[in-house]
Protein backbone atom coordinates (compact mmCIF):
# COMPACT_ATOMS: atom_id res chain seq x y z
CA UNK A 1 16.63 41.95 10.38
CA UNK A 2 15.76 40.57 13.45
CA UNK A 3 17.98 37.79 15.18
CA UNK A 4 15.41 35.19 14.63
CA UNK A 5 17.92 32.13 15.72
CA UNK A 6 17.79 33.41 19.04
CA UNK A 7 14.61 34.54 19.21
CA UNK A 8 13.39 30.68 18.32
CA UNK A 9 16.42 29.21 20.91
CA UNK A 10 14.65 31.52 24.06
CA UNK A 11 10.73 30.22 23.13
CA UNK A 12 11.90 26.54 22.59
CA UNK A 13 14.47 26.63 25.42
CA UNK A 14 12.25 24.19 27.51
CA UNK A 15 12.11 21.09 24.67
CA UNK A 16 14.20 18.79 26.78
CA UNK A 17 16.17 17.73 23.60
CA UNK A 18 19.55 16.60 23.02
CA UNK A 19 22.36 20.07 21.97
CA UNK A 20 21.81 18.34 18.66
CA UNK A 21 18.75 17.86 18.07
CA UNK A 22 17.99 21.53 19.44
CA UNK A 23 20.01 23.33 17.46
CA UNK A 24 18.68 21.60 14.38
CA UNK A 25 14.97 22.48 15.47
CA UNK A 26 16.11 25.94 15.92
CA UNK A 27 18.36 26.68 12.80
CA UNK A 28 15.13 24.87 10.68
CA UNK A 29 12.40 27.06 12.22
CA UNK A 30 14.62 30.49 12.10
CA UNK A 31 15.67 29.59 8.38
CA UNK A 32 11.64 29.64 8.17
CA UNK A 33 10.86 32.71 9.73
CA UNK A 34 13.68 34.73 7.72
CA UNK A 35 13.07 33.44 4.24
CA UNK A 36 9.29 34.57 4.92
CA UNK A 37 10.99 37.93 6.39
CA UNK A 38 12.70 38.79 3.18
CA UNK A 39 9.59 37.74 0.85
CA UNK A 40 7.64 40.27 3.00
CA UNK A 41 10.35 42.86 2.78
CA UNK A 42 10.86 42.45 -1.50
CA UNK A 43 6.91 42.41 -1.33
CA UNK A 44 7.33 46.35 0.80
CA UNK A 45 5.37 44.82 3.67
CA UNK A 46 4.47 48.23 6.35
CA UNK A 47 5.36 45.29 9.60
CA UNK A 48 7.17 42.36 7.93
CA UNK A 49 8.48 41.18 12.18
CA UNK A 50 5.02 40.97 13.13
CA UNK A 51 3.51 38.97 9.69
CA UNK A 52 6.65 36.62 10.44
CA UNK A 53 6.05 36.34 14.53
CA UNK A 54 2.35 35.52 13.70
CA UNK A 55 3.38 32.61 11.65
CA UNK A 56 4.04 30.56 14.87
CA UNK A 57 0.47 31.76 16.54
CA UNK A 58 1.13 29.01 19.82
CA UNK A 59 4.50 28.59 20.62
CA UNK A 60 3.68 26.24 23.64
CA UNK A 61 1.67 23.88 21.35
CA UNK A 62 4.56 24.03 18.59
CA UNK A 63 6.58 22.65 21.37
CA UNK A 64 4.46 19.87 21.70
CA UNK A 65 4.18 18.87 18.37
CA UNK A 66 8.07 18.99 17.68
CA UNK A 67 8.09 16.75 21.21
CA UNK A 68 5.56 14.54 19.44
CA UNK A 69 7.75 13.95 16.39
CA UNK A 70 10.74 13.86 18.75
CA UNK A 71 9.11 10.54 20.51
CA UNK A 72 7.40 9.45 17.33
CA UNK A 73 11.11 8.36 15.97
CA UNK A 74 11.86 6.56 19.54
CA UNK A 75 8.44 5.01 19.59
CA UNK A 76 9.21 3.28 16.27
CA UNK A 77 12.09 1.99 16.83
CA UNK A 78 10.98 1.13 20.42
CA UNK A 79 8.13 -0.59 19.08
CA UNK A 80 8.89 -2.00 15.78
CA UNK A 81 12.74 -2.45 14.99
CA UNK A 82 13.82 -3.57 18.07
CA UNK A 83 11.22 -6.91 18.14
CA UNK A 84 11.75 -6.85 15.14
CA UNK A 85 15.38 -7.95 15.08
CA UNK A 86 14.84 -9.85 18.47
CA UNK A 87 12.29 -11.86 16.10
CA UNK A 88 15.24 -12.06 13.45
CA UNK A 89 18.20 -13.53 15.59
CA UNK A 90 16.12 -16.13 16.67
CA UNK A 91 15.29 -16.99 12.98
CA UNK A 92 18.53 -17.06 12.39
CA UNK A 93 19.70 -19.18 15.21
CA UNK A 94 17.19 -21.93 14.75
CA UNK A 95 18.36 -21.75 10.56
CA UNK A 96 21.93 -22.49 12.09
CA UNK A 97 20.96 -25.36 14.41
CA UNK A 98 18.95 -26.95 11.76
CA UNK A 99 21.45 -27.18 9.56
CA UNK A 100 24.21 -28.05 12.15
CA UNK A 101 22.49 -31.39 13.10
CA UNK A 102 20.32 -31.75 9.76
CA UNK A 103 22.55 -31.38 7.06
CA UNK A 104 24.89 -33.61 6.04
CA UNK A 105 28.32 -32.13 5.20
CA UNK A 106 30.30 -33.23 2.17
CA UNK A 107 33.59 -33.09 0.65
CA UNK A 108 34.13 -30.07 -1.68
CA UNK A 109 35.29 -29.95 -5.37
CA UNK A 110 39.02 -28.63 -5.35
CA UNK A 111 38.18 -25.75 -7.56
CA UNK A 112 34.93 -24.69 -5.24
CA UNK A 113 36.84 -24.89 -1.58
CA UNK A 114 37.45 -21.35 -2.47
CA UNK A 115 34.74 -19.93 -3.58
CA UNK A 116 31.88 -21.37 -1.30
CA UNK A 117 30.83 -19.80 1.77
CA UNK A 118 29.73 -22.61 3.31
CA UNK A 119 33.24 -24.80 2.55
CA UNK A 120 35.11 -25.36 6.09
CA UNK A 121 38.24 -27.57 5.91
CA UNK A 122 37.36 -29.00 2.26
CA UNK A 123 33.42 -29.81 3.33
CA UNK A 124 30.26 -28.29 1.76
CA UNK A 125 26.78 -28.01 2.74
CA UNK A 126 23.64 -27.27 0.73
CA UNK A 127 20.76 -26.09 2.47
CA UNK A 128 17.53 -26.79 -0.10
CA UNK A 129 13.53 -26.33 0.46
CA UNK A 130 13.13 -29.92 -0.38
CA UNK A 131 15.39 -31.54 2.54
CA UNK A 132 14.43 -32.14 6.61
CA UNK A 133 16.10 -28.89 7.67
CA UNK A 134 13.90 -26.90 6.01
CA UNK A 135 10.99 -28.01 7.42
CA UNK A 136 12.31 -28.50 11.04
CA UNK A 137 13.26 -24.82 10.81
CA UNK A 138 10.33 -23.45 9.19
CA UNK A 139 8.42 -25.46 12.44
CA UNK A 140 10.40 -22.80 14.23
CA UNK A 141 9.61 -19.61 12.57
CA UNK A 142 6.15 -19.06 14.08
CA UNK A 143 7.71 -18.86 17.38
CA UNK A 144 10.04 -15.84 16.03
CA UNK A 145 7.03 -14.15 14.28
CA UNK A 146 5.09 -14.56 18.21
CA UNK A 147 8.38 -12.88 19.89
CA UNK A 148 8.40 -10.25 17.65
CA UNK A 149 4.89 -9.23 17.78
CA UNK A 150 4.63 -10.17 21.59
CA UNK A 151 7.42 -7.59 22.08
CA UNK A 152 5.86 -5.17 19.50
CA UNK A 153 2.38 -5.63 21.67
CA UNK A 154 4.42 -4.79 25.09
CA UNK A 155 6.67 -1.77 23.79
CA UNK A 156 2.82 -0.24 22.80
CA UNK A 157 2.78 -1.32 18.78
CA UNK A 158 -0.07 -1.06 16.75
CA UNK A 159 -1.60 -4.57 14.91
CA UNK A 160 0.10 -3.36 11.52
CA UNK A 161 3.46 -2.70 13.42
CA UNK A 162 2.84 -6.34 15.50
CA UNK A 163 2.92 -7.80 12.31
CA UNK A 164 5.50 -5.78 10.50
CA UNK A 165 7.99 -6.87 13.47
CA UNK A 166 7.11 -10.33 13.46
CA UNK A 167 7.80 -10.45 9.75
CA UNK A 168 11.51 -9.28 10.07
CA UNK A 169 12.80 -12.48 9.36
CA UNK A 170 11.24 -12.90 6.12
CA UNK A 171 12.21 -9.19 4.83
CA UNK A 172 15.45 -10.41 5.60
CA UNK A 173 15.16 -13.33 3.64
CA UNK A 174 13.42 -11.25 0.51
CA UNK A 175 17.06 -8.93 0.99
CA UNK A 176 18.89 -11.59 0.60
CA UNK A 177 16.92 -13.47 -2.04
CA UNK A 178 16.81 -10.36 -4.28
CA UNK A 179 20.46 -9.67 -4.23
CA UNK A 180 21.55 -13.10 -4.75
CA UNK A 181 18.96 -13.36 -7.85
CA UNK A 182 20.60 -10.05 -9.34
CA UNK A 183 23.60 -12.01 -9.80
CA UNK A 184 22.87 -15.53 -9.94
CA UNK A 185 19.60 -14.97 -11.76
CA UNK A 186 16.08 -15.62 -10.37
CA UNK A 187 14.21 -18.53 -9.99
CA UNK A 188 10.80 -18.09 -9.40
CA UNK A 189 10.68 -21.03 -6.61
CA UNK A 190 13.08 -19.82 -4.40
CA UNK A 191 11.17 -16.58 -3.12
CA UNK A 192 8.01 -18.80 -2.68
CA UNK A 193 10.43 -21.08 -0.56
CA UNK A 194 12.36 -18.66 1.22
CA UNK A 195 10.24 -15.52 1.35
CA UNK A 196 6.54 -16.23 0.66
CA UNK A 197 6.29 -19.37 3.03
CA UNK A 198 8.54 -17.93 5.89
CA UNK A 199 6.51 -15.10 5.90
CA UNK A 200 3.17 -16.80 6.20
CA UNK A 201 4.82 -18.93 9.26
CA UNK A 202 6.02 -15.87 10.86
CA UNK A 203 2.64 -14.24 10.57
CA UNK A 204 0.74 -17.32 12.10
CA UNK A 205 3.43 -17.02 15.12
CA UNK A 206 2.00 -13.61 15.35
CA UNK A 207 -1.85 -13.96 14.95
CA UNK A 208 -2.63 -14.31 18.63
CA UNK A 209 -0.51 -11.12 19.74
CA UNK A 210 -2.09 -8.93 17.07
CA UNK A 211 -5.25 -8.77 18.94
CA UNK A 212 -5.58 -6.53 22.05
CA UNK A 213 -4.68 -3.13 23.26
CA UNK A 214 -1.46 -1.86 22.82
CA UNK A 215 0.85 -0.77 25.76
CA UNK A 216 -1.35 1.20 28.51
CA UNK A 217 1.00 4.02 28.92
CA UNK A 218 1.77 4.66 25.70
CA UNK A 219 -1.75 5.02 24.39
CA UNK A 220 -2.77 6.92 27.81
CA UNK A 221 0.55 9.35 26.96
CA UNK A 222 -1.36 9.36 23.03
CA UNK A 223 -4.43 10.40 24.44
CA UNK A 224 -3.47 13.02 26.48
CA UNK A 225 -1.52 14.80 23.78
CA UNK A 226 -4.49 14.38 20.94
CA UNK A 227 -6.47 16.34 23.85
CA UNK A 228 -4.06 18.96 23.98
CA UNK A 229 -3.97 19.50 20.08
């Protein structure tokens, strides 16, 4: 049988990939190419080599498509999880100033100093839809939504993937909410409160950024590669 591992390593020597991620391409594409070998050899095949070479017909455009899924990965994190989670930290830090200055701490029941996260030295908070801190931060979540998508927009991001970044802060919340309802129970206000609403806030934060072109590179480097298909 031919030595189809190295045979695939010499026509895809030029990927510009990481050791790792080019011996994985190789080892998937020669595992390919010799489990169609052998089903032409049981089948008595007169030239099963050259029915298992023609299965790769352009060798220079499988290299760009394996390039293409090689950036694809990049370009989504790039694009998506990393405003994404620059639109979540600042969520999060406007939730903990809010309730730093707008909720009142007070002293804890003996038997819940313990058990509560939120007990430090004997005092409690509760942080509730219905109180000033809620509000005052929810005032704050369409600017997280507009950094997420603004970064989204930059880093070349579609509309959908704007929005999907500037809505990181509510997934986060609809994590949370589910997990805690799995063992406290659910209550049907408290996703309306703490996903449904931050959501909507973070996607009005995002509105104006989910209009316009994305990054000019990007789409120009998009371009010339659906041209080259």
């Amino acid at each position: 049988m031919p030595d189809f591992e190295r045979l695939v390593a010499d026509r895809l020597a030029h990927l510009e990939l990481t050791p790792a991620q080019q011996r994985e391409v190789v080892a998937e594409i020669s595992a390919h190419l010799e489990e169609f070998y052998r089903a032409r050899m049981a089948a008595g095949s007169a030239n099963p080599e050259g029915e298992t070479l023609a299965q790769v017909a352009d060798w220079n455009r499988l290299r760009r498509r394996i390039r293409r899924a090689k950036e694809d990965r990049m370009r989504f994190a790039r694009a998506v999880v990393l405003p994404g989670l620059a639109a979540l930290a600042l969520a999060w830090i406007t939730f903990k100033v809010s309730v730093l200055y707008l909720v009142q701490p007070f002293a804890c029941q003996p038997d819940i100093i313990s058990q509560s996260g939120n007990a430090v030295d004997g005092l409690c908070t509760i942080v509730s839809a219905n109180t000033p801190m809620y509000f005052a931060w929810l005032a704050t979540l369409p600017w997280a939504g507009a950094l997420g998508a603004a970064f989204a927009r930059r880093a070349g991001a579609r509309p959908t993937e704007r929005l999907s970044a500037a809505l990181f802060p509510a997934m986060a919340l609809a994590i949370e909410v589910t997990w805690v309802g799995l063992i406290a129970g659910f209550f049907w206000r408290i996703p309306i409160y703490w996903v449904f609403v931050p959501g909507v806030s973070c996607a009005l934060g995002a509105l104006p950024f989910l209009r316009g072109r994305q990054n000019t590179r990007d789409a120009d480097a998009r371009q010339i590669a659906a041209a080259q298909m």
